[in-house]
PDB file of N, CA and C in Angstrom:
ATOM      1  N   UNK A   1     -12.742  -5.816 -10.900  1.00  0.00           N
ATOM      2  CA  UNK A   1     -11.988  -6.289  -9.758  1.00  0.00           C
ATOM      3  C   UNK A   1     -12.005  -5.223  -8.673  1.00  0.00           C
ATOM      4  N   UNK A   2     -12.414  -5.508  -7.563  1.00  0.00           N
ATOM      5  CA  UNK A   2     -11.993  -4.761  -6.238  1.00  0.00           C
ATOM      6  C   UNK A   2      -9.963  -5.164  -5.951  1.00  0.00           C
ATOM      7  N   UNK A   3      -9.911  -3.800  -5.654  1.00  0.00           N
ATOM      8  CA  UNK A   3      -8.527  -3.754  -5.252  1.00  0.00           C
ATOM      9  C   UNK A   3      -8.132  -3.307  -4.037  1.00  0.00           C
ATOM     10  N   UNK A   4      -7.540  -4.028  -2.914  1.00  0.00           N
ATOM     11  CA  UNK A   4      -7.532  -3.317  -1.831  1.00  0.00           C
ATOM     12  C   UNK A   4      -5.848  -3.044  -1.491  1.00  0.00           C
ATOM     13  N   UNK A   5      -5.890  -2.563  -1.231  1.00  0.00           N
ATOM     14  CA  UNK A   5      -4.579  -1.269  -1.264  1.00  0.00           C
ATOM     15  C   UNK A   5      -4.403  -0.732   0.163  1.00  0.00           C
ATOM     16  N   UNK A   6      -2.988  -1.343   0.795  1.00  0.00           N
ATOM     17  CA  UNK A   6      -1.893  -0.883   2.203  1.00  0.00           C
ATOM     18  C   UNK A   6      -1.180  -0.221   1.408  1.00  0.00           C
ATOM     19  N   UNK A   7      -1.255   1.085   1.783  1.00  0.00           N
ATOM     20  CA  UNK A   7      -0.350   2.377   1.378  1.00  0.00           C
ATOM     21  C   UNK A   7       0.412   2.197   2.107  1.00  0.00           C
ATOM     22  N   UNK A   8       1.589   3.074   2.145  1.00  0.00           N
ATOM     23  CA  UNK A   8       3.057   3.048   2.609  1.00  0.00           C
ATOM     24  C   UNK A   8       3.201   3.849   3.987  1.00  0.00           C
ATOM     25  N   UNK A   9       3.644   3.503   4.908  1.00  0.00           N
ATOM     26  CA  UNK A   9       3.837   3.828   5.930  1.00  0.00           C
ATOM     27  C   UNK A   9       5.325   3.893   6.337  1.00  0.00           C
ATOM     28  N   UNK A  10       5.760   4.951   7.184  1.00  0.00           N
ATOM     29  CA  UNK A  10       6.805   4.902   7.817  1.00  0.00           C
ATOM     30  C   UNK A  10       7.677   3.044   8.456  1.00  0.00           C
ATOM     31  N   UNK A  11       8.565   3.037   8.000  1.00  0.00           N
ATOM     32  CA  UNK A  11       8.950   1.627   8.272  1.00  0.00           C
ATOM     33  C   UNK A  11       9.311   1.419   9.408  1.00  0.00           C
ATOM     34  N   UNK A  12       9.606   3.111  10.053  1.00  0.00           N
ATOM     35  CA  UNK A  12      10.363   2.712  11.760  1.00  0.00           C
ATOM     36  C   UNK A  12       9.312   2.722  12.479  1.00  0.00           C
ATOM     37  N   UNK A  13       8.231   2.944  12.435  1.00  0.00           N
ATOM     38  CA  UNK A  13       6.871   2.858  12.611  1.00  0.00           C
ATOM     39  C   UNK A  13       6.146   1.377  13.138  1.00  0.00           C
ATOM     40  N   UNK A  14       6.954   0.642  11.998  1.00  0.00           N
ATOM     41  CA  UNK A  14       6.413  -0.439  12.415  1.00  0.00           C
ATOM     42  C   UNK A  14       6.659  -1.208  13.846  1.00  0.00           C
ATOM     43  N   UNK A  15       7.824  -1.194  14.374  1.00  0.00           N
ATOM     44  CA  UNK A  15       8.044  -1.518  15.560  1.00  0.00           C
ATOM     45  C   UNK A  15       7.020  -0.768  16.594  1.00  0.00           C
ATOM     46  N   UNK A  16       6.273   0.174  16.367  1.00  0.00           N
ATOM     47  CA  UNK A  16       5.270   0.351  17.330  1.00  0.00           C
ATOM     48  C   UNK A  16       3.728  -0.253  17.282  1.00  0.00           C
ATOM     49  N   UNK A  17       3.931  -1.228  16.581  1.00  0.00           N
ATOM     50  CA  UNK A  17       2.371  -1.993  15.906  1.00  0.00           C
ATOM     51  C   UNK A  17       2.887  -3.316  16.667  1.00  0.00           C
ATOM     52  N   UNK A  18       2.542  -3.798  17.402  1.00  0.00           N
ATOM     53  CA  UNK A  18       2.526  -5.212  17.907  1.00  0.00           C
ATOM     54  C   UNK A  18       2.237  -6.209  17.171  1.00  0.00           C
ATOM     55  N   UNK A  19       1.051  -5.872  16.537  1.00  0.00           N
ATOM     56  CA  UNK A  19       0.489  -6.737  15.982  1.00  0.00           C
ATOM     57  C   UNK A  19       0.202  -6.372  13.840  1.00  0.00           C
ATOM     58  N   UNK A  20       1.416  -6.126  13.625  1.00  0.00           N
ATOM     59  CA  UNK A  20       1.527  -5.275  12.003  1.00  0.00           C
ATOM     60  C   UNK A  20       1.295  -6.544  11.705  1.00  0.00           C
ATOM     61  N   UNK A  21       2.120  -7.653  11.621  1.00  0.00           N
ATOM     62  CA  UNK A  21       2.244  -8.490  10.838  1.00  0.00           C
ATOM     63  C   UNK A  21       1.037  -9.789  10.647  1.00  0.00           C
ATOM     64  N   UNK A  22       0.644  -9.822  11.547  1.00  0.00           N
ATOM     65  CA  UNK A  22      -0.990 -10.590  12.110  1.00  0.00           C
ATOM     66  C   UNK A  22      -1.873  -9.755  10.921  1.00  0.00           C
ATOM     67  N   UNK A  23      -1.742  -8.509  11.152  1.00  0.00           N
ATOM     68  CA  UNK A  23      -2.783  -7.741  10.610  1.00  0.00           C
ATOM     69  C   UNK A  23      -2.744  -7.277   9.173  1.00  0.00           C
ATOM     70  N   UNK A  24      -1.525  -7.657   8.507  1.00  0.00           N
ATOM     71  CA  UNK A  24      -1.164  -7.765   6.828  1.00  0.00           C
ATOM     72  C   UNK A  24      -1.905  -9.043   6.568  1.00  0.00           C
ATOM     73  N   UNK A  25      -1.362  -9.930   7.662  1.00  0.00           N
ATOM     74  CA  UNK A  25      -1.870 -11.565   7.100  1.00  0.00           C
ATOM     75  C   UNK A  25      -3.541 -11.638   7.211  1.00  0.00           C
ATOM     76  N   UNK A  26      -3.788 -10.820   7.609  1.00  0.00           N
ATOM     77  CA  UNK A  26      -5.608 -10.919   7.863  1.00  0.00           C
ATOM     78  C   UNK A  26      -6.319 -10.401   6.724  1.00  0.00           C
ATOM     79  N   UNK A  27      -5.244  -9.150   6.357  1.00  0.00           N
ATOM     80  CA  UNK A  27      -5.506  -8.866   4.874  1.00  0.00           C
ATOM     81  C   UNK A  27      -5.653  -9.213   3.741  1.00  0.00           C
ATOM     82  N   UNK A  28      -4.451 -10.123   3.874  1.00  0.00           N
ATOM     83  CA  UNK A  28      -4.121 -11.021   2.905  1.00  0.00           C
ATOM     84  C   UNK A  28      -5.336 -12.280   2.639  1.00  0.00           C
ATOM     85  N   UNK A  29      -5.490 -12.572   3.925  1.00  0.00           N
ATOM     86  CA  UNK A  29      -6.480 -13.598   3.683  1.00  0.00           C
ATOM     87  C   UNK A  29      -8.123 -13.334   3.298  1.00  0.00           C
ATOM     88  N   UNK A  30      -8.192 -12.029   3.996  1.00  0.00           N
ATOM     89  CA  UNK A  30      -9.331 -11.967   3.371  1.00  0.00           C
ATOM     90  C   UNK A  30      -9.414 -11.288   2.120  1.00  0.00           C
ATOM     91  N   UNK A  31      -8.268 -10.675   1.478  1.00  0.00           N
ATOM     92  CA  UNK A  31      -8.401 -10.535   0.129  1.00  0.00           C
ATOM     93  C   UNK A  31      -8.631 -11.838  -0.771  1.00  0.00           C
ATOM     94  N   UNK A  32      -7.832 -13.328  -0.252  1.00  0.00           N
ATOM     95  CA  UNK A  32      -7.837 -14.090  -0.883  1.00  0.00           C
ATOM     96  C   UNK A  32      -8.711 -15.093  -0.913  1.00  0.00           C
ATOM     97  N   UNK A  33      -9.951 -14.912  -0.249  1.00  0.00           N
ATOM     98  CA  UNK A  33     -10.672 -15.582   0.280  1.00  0.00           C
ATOM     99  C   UNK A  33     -11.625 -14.845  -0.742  1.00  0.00           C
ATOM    100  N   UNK A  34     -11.694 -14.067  -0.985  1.00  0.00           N
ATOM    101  CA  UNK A  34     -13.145 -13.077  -1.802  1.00  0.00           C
ATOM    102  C   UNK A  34     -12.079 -12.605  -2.781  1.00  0.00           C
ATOM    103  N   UNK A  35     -11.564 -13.344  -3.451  1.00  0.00           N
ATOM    104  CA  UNK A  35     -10.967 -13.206  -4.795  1.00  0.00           C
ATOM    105  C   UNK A  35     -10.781 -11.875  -4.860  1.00  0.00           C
ATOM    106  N   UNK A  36     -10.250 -11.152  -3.963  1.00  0.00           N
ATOM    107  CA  UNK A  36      -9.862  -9.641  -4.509  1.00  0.00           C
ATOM    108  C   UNK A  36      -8.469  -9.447  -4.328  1.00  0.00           C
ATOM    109  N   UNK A  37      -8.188  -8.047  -5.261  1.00  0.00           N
ATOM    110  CA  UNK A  37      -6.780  -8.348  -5.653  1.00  0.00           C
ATOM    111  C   UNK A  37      -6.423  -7.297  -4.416  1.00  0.00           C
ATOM    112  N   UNK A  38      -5.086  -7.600  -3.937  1.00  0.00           N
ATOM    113  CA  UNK A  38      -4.345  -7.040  -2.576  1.00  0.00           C
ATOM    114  C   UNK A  38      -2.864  -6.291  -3.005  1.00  0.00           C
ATOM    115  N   UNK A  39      -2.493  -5.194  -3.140  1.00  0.00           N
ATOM    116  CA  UNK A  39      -1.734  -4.364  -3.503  1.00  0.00           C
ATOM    117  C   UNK A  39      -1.292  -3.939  -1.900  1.00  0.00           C
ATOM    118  N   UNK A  40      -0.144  -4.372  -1.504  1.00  0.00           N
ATOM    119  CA  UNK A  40       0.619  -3.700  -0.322  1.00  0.00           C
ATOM    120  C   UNK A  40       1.815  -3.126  -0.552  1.00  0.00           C
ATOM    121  N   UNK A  41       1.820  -2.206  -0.276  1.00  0.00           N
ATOM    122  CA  UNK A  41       3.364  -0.866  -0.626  1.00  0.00           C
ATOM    123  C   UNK A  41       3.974  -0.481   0.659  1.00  0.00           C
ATOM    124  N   UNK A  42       3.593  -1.860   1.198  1.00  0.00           N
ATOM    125  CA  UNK A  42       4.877  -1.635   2.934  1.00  0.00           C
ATOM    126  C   UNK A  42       6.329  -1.831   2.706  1.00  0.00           C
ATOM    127  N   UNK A  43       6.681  -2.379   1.592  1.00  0.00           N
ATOM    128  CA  UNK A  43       8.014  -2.039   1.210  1.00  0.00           C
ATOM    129  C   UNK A  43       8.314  -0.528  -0.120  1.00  0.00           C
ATOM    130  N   UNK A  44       7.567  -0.217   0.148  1.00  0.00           N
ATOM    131  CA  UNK A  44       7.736   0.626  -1.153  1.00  0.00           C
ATOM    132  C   UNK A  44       8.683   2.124  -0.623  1.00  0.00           C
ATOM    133  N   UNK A  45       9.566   2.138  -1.707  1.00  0.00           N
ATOM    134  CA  UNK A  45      10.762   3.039  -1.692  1.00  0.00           C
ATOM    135  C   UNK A  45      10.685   4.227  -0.766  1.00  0.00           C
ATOM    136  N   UNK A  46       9.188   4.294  -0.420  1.00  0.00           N
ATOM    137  CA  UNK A  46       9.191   5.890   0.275  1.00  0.00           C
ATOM    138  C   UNK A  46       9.047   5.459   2.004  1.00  0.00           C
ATOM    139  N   UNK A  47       8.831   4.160   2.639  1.00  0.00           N
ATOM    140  CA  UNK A  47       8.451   4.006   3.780  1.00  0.00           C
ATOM    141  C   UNK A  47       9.896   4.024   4.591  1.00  0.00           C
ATOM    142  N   UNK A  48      10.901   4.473   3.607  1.00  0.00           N
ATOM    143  CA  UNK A  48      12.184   4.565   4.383  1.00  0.00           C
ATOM    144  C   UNK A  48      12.748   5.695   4.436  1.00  0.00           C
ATOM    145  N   UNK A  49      12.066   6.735   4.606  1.00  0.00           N
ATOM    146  CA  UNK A  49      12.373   8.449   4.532  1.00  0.00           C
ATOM    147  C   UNK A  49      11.223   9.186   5.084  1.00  0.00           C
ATOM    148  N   UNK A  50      11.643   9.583   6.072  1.00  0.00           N
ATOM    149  CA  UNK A  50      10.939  10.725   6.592  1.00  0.00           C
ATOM    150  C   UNK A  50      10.665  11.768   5.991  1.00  0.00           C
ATOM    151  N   UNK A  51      10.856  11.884   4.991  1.00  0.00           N
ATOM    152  CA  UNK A  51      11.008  12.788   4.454  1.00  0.00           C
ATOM    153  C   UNK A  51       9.750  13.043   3.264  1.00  0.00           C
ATOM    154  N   UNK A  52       8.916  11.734   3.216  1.00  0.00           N
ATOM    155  CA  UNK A  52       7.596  11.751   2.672  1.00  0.00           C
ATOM    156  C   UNK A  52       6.565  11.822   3.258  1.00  0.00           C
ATOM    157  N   UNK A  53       6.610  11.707   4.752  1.00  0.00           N
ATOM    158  CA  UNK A  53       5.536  11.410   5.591  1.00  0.00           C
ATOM    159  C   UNK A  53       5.249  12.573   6.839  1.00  0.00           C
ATOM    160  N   UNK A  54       3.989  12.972   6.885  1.00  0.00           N
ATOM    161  CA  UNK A  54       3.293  13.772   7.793  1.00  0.00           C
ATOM    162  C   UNK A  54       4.154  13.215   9.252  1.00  0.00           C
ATOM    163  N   UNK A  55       3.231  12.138   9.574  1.00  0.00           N
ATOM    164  CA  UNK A  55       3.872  11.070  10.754  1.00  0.00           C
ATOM    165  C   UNK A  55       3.846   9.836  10.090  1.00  0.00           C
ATOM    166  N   UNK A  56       3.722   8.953  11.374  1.00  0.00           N
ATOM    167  CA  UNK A  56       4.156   7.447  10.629  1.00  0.00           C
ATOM    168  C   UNK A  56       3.437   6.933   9.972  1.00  0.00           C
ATOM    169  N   UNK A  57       2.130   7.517  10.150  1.00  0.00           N
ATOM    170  CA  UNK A  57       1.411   6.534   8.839  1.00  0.00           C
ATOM    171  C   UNK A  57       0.308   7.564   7.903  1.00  0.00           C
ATOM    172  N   UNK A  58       1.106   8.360   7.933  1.00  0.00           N
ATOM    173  CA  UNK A  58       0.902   9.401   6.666  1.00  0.00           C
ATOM    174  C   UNK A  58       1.448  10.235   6.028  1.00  0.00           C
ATOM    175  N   UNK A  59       1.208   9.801   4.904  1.00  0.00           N
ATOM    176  CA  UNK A  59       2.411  10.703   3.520  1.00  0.00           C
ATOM    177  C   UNK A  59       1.761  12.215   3.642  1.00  0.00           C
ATOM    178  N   UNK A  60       3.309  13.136   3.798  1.00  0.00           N
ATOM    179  CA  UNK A  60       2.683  14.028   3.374  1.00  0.00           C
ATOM    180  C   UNK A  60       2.538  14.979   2.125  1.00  0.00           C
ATOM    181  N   UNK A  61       2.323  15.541   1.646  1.00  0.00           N
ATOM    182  CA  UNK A  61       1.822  16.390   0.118  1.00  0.00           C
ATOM    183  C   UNK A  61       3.412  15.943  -0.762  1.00  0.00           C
ATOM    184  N   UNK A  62       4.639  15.590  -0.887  1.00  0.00           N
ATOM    185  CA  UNK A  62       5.350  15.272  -1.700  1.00  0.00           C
ATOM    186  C   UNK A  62       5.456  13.507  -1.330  1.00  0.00           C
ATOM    187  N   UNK A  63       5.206  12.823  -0.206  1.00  0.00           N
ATOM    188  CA  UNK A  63       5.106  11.981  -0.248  1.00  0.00           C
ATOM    189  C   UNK A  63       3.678  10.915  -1.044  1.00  0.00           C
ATOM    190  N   UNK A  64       2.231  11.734  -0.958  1.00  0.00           N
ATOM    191  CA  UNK A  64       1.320  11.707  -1.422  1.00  0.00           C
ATOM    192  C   UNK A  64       1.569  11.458  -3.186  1.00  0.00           C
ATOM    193  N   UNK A  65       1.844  12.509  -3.447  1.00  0.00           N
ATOM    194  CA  UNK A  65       2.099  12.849  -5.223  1.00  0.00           C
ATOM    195  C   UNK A  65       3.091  11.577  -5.905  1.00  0.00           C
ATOM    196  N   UNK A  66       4.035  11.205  -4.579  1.00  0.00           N
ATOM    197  CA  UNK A  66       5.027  10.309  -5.331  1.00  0.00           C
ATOM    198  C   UNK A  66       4.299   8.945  -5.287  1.00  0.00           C
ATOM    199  N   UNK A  67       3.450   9.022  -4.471  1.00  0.00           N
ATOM    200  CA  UNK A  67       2.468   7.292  -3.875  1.00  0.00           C
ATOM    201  C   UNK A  67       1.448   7.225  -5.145  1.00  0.00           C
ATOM    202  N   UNK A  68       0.707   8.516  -5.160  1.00  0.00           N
ATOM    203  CA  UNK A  68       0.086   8.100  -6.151  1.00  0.00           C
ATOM    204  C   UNK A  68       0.501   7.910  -7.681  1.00  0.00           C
ATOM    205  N   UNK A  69       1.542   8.810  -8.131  1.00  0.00           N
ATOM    206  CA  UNK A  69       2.529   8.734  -9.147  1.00  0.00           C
ATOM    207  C   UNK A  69       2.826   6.659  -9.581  1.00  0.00           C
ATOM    208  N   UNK A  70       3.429   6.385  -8.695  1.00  0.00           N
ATOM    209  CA  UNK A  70       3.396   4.422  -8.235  1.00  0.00           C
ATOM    210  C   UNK A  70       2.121   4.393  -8.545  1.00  0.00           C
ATOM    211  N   UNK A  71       0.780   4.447  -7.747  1.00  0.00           N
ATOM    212  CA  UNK A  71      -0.184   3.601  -7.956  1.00  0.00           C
ATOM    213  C   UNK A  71      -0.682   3.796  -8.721  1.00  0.00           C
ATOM    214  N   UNK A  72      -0.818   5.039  -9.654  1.00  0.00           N
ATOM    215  CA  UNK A  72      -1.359   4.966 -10.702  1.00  0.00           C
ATOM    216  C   UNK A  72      -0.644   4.091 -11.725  1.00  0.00           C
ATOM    217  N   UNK A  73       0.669   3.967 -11.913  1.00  0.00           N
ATOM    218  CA  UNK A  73       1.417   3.444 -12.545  1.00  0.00           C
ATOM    219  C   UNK A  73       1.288   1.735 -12.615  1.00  0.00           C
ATOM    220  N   UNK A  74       1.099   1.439 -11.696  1.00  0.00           N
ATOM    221  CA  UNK A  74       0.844   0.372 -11.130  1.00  0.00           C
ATOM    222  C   UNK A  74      -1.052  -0.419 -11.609  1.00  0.00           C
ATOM    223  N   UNK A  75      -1.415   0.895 -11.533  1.00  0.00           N
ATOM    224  CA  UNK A  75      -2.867   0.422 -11.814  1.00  0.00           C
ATOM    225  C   UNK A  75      -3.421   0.406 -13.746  1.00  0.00           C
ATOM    226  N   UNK A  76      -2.399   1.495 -14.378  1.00  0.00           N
ATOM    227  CA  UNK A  76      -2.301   1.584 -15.363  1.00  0.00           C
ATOM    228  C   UNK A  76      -1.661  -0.227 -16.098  1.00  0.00           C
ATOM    229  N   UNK A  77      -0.603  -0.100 -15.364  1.00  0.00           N
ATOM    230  CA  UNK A  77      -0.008  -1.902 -15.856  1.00  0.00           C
ATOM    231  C   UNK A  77      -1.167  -2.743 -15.912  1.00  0.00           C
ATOM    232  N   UNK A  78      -1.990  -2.844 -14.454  1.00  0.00           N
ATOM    233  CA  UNK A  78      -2.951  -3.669 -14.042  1.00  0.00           C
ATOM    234  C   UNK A  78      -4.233  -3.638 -15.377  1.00  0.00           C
ATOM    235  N   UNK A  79      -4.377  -2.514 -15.330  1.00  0.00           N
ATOM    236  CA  UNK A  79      -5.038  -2.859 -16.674  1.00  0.00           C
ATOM    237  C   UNK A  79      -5.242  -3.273 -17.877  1.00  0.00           C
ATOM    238  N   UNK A  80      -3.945  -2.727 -18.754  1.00  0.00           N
ATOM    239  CA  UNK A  80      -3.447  -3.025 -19.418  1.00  0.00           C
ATOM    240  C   UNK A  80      -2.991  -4.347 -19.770  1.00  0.00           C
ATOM    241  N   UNK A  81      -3.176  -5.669 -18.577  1.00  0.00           N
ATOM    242  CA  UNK A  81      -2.773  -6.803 -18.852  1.00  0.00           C
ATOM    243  C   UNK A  81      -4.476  -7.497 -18.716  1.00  0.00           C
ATOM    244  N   UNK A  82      -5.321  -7.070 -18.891  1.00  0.00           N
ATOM    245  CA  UNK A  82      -7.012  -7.248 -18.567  1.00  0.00           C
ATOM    246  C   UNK A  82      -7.590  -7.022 -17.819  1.00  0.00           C
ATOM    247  N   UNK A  83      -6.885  -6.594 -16.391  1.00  0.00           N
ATOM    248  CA  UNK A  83      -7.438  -6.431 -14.924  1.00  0.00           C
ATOM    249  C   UNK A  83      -8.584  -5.665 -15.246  1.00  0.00           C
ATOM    250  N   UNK A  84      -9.434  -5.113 -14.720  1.00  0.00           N
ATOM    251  CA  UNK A  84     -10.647  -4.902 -14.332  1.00  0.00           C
ATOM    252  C   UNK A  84     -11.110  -4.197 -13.374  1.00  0.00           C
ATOM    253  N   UNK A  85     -11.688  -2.735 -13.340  1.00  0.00           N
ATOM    254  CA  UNK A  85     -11.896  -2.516 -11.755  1.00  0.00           C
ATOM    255  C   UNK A  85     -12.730  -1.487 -12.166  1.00  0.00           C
ATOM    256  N   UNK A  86     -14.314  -2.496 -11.441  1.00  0.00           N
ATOM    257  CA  UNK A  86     -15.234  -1.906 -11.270  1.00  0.00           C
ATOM    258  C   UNK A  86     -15.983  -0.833 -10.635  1.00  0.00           C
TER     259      UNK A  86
END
């Protein structure tokens, strides 16, 4: 399985994207369109603290460790239930 993956971004952030939400759904669709699996972490626990992120749309070195800490975790489950990733 291809996995495509929206890492976590600053959430106050988002109000400066006009077009965020157009552009999740474009994601979405073309993940779902080519059967690939779509992992988005725009709600994920860290996009609400400054305190993980370089700027708004990058974690920095304790925000990083804790993202991947989740996605590995996350990808570990994924497997573990048959997922696949080639």
């Amino acid at each position: 399985d291809i996995i495509l993956v929206l890492s976590p971004e600053l959430a106050e952030g988002y109000n400066y994207q006009r077009n965020r939400a157009q552009i999740v759904q474009k994601y979405r669709e073309i993940a779902s369109r080519n059967h690939i699996v779509f992992w988005d972490y725009s709600n994920s626990k860290l996009t609400n603290s400054r305190a993980y992120f370089y700027n708004s749309s990058h974690l920095n070195s304790v925000g990083a460790k804790l993202f991947s800490t989740d996605f590995s975790g996350d990808l570990n489950r994924y497997l573990k239930k048959g997922g696949v990733v080639k």
